[in-house]
C-alpha atoms as a PDB file:
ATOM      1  CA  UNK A   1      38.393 -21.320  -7.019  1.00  0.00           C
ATOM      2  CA  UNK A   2      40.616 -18.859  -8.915  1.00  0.00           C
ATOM      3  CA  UNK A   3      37.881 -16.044  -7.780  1.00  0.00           C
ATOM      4  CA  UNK A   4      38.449 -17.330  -4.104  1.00  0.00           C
ATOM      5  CA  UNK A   5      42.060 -16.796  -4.182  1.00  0.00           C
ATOM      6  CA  UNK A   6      42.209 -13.622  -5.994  1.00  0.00           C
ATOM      7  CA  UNK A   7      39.979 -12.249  -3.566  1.00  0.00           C
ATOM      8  CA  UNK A   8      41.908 -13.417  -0.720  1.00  0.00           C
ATOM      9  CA  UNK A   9      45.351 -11.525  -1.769  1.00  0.00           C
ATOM     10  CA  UNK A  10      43.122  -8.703  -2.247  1.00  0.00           C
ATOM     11  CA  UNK A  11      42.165  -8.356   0.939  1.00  0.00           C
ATOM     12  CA  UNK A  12      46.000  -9.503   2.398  1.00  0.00           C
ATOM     13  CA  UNK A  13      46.628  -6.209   0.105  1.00  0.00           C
ATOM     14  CA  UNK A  14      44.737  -4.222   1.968  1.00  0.00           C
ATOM     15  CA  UNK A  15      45.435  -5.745   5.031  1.00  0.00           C
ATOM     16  CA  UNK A  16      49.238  -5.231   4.576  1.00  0.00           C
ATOM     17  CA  UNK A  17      48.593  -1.440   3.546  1.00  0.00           C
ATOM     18  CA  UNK A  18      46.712  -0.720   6.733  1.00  0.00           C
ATOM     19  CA  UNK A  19      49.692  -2.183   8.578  1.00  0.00           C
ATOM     20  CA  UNK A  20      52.132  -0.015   6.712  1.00  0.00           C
ATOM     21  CA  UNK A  21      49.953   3.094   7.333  1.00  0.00           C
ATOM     22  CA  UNK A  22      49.976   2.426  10.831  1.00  0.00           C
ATOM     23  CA  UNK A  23      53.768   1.836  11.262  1.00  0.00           C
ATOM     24  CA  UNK A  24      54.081   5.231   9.476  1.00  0.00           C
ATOM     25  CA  UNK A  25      51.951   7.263  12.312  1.00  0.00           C
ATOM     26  CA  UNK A  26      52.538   9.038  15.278  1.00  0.00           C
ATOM     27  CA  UNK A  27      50.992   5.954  17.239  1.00  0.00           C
ATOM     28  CA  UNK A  28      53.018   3.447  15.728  1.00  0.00           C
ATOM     29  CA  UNK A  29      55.401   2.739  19.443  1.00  0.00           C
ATOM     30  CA  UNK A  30      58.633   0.877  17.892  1.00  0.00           C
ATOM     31  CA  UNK A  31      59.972  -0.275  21.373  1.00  0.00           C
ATOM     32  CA  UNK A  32      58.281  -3.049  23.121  1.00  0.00           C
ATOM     33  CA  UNK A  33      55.616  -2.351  26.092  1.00  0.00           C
ATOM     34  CA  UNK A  34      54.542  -5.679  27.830  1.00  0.00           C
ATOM     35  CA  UNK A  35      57.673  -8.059  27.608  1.00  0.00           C
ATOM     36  CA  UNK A  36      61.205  -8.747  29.151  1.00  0.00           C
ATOM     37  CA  UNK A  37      62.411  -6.682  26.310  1.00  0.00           C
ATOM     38  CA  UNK A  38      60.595  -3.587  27.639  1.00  0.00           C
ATOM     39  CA  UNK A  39      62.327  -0.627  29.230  1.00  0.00           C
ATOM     40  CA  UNK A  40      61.106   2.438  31.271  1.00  0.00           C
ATOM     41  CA  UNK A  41      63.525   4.694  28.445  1.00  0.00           C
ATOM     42  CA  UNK A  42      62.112   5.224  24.898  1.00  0.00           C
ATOM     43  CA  UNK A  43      66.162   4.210  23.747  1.00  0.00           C
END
């Protein structure tokens, strides 16, 4: 059981760390595309 779980947040981890890498890069777009937020501007 404890295996289970430690295995799990390991792969959250790593899951979380991909995330972070791709906020960090050039194709990370911050502003919204498909959504009543969206705008033509990149404001």
């Amino acid at each position: 059981m404890k295996k289970a779980r430690v295995q799990r947040d390991c792969t959250e981890q790593q899951g979380l760390k991909k995330i972070s890498a791709y906020m960090k890069s050039s194709h990370y777009l911050s502003t919204p595309i498909f959504s009543k937020l969206a705008q033509w501007s990149n404001k």
